[in-house]
Protein backbone atom coordinates (compact mmCIF):
# COMPACT_ATOMS: atom_id res chain seq x y z
CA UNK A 1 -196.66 57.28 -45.25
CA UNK A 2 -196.80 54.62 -42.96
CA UNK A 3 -195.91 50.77 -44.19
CA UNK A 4 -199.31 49.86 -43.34
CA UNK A 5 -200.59 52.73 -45.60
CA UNK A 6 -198.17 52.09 -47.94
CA UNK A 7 -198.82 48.60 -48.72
CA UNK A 8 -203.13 48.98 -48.42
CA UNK A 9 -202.30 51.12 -51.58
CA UNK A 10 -200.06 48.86 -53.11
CA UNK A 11 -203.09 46.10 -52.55
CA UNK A 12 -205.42 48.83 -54.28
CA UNK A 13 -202.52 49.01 -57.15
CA UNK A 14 -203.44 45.05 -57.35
CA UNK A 15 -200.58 43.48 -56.64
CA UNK A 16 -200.74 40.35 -54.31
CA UNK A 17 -199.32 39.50 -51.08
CA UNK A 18 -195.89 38.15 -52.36
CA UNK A 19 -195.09 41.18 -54.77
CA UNK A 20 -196.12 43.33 -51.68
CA UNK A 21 -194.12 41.82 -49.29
CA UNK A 22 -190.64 42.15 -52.30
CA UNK A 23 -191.82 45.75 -52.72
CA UNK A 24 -192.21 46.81 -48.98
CA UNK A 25 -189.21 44.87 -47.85
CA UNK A 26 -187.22 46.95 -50.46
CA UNK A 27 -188.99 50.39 -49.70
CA UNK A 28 -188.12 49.98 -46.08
CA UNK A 29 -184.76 48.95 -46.25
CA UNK A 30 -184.12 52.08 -48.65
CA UNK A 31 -185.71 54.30 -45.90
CA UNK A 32 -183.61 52.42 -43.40
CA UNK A 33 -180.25 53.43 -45.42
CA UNK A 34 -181.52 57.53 -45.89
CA UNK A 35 -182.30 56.70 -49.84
CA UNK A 36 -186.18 57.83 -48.95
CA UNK A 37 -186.19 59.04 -52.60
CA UNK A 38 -186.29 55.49 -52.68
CA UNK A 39 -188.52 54.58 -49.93
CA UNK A 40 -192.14 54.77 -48.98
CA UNK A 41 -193.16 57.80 -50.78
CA UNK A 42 -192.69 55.75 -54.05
CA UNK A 43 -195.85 54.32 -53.80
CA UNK A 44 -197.62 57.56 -55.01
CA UNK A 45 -195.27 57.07 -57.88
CA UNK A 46 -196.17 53.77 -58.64
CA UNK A 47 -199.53 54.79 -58.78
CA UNK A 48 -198.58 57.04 -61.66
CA UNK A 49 -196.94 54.38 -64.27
CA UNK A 50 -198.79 52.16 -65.77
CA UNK A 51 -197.69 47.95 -65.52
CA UNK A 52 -199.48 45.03 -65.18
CA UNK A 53 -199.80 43.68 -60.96
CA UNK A 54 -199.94 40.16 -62.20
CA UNK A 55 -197.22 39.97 -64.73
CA UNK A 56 -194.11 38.06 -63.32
CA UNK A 57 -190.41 37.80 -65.24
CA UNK A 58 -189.97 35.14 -67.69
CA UNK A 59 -186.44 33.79 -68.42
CA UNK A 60 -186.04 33.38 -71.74
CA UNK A 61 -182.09 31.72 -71.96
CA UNK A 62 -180.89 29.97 -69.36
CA UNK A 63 -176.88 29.29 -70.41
CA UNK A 64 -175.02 28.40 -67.29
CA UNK A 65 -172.53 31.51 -68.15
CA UNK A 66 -175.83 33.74 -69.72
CA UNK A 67 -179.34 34.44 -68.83
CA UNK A 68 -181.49 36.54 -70.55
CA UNK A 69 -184.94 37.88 -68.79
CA UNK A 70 -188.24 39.30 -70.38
CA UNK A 71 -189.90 41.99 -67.97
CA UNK A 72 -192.37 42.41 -69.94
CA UNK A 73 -195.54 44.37 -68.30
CA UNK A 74 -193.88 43.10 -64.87
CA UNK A 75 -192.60 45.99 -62.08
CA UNK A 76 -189.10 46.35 -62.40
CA UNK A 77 -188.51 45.58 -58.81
CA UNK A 78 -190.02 41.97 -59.04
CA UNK A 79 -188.25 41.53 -62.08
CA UNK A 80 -184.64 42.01 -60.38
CA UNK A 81 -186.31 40.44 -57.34
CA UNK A 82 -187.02 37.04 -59.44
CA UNK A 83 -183.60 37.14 -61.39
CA UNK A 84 -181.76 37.40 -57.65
CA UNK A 85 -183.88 34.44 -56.39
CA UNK A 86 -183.35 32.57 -59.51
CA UNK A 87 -179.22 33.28 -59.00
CA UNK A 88 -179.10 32.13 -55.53
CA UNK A 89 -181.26 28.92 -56.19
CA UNK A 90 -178.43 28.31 -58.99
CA UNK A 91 -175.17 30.47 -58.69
CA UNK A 92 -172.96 30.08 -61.32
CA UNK A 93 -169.88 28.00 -61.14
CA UNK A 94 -167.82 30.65 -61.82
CA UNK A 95 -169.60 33.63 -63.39
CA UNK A 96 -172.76 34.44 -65.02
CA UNK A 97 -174.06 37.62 -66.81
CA UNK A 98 -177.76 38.47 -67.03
CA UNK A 99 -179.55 40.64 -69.47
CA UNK A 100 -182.97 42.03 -68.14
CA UNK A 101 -185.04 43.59 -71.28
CA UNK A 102 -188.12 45.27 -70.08
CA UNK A 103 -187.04 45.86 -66.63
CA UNK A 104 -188.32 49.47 -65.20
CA UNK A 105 -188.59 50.75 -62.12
CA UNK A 106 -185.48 48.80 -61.32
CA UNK A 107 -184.95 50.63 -57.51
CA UNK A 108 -181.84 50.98 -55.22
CA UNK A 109 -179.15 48.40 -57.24
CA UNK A 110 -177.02 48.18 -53.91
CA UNK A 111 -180.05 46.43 -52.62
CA UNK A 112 -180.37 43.14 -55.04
CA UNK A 113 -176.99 42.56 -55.22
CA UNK A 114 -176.30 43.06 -51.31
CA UNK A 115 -178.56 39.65 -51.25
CA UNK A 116 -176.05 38.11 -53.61
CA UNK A 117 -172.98 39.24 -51.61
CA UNK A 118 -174.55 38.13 -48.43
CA UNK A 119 -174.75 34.65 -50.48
CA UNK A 120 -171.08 35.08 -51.02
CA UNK A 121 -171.06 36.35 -54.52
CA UNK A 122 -169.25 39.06 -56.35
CA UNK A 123 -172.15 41.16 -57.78
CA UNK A 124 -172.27 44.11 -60.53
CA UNK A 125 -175.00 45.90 -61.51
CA UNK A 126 -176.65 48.42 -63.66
CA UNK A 127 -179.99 49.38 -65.17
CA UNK A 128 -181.20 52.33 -67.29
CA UNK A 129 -183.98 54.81 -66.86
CA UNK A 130 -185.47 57.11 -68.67
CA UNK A 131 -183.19 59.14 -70.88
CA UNK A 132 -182.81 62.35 -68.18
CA UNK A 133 -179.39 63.73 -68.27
CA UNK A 134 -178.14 66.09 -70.97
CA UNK A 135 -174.19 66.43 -72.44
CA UNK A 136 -172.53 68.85 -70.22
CA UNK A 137 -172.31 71.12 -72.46
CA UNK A 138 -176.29 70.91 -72.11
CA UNK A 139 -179.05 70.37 -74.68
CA UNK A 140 -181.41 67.41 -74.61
CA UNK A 141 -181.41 64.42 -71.99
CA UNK A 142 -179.18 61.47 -73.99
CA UNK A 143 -179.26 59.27 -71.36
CA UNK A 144 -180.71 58.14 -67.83
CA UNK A 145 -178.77 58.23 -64.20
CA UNK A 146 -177.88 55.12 -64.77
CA UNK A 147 -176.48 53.99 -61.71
CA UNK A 148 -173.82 51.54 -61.06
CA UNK A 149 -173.92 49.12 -57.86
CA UNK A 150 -170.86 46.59 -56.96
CA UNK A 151 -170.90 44.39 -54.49
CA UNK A 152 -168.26 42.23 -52.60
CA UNK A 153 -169.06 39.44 -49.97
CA UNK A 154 -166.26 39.40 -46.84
CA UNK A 155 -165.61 36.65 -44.89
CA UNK A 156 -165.37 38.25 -41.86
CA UNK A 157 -168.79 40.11 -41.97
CA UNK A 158 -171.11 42.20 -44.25
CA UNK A 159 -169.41 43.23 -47.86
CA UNK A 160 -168.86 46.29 -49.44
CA UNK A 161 -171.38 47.91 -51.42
CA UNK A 162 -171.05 50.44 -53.57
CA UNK A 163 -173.83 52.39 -55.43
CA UNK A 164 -173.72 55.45 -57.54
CA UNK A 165 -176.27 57.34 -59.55
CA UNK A 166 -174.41 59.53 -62.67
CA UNK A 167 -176.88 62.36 -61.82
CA UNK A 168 -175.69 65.03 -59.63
CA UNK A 169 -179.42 64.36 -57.81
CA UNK A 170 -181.63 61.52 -58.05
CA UNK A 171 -184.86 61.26 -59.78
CA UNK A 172 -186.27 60.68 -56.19
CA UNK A 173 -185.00 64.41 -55.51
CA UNK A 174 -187.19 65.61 -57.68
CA UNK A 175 -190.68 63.11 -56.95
CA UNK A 176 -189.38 64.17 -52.87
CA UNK A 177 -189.73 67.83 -54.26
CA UNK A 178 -186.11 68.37 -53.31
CA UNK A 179 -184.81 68.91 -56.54
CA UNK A 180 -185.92 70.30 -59.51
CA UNK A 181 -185.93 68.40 -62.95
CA UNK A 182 -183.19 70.74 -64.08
CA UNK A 183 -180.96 70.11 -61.62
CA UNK A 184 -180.65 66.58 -62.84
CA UNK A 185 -177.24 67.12 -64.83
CA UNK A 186 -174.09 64.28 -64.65
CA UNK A 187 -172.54 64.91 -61.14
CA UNK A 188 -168.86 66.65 -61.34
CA UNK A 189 -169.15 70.22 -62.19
CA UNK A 190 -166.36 71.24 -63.73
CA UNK A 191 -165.41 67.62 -64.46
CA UNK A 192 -169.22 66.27 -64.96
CA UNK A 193 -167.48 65.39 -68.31
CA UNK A 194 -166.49 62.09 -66.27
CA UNK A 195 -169.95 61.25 -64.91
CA UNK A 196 -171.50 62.31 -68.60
CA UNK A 197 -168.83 59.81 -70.01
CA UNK A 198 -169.97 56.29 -67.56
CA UNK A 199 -173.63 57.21 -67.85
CA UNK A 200 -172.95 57.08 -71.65
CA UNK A 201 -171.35 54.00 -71.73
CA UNK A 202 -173.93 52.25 -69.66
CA UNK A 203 -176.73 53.28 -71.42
CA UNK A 204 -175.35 51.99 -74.65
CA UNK A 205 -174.03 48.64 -72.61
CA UNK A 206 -177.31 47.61 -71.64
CA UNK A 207 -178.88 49.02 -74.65
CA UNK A 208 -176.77 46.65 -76.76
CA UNK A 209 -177.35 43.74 -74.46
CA UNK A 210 -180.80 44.09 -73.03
CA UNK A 211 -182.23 46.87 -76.25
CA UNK A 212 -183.95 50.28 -75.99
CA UNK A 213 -185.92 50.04 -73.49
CA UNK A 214 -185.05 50.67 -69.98
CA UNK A 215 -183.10 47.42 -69.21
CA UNK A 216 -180.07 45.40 -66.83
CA UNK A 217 -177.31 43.82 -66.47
CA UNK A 218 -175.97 41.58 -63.70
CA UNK A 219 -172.29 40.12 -63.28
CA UNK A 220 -172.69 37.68 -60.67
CA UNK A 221 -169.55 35.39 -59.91
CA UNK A 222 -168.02 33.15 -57.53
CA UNK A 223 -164.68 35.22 -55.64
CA UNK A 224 -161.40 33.87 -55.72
CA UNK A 225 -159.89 36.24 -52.78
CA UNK A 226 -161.36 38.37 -49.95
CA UNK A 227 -160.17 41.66 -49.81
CA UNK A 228 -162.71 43.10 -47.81
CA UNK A 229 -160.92 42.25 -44.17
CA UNK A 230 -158.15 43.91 -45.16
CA UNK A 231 -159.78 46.76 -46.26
CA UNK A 232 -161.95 46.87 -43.24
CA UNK A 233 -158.63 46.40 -40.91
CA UNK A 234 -157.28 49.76 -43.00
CA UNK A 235 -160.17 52.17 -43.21
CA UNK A 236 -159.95 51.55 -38.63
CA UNK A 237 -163.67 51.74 -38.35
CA UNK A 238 -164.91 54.54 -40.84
CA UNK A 239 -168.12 53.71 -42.57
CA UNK A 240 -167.99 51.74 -45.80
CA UNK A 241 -170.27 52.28 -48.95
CA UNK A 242 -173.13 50.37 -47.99
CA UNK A 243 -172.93 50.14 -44.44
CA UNK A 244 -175.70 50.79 -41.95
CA UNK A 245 -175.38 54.40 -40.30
CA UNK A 246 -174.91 52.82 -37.18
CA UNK A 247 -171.79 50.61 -38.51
């Protein structure tokens, strides 16, 4: 699928030229990065759910150390998309956490917080999904992928970002057809005990936070230090979670 193609269907979906232009710009930069699980071919996806086009993110507390969000009916993606703009119109003084209820399809993490570390923010995130892992030990799914996404700005260039899915595939494996929905199990093998374990704890994080539903949470705060040169000056050139393949 073309980005023309994709976003004529995303226009037939009803969504308007702004929400287009978030969920393109997000698709594309996933495709750029190899995540096409994440790219273009979501838009047959989409087309699957059900959500309202028109419904936007309403912030419902706006502490300067807390914000909580309301998805509501809204895409996930223009939900985080709304919460980043909001956080880079106002960046905390020193650190901020932000509950998301309601906030599904939520997309590729790295990518809303890479905005915020670009900004010169330190940036954690994660979001739940539908409950699709089992225990190790198998029986039913208890709890989504549940990926975790960190990001640290650098003064000397692009930051570090990090971005890890708990499932030893991706649900985009499977929609890509290069999976099957079995093989979504807690990454680790023999130790999947250890992915099981953080994709436990996350779920029941945001689930305390943002509720049942699939939700986030952001840490967003201003750094004190800049580790990332050094680091950088170390790993003498190797590519860096996050980097572009031709870093």
């Amino acid at each position: 699928m073309t980005p023309d193609e994709a976003g004529a269907r995303l226009r037939e979906l009803g969504f308007d030229e702004r929400a287009v232009e978030v969920l393109l710009a997000h698709f594309e930069d996933a495709e750029s990065r190899r995540k096409r699980g994440h790219g273009l071919s979501r838009v047959a996806w989409l087309e699957t759910l059900e959500f309202d086009p028109r419904a936007r993110a309403e912030r419902v507390v706006a502490d300067e150390g807390f914000e909580r969000w309301y998805g509501g009916a809204a895409l996930g993606y223009l939900v985080l998309d709304e919460i980043v703009n909001a956080t880079l119109v106002r960046p905390p003084r020193r650190a901020r956490v932000v509950v998301a209820e309601s906030c599904f399809p939520s997309g590729v993490l790295g990518y809303w917080i890479r905005r915020l570390a670009e900004a010169g923010l330190v940036a954690a995130l994660t979001a739940t999904s539908p409950r699709r892992l089992p225990h190790p030990d198998g029986g039913p799914a208890l709890t989504g992928t549940n990926p975790l996404a960190i990001a640290i700005p650098s003064g000397e260039g692009q930051p570090v970002v990090s971005d890890v899915s708990m499932g030893a595939v991706t649900h985009g494996d499977v929609l890509e057809g290069r999976a099957q929905p079995e093989d979504l199990v807690p990454f680790g093998g023999a130790h999947a005990h250890k992915a099981f374990a953080l994709a436990l704890g996350l779920q029941l994080l945001v689930g305390a936070l943002a509720g049942s539903e699939p939700g986030a949470v952001l840490l967003v705060a201003r750094p004190e230090h800049d580790p990332v040169p050094g680091l950088r000056a170390l790993a003498a050139g190797r590519r860096l979670p996050g980097d572009s393949f031709d870093h």
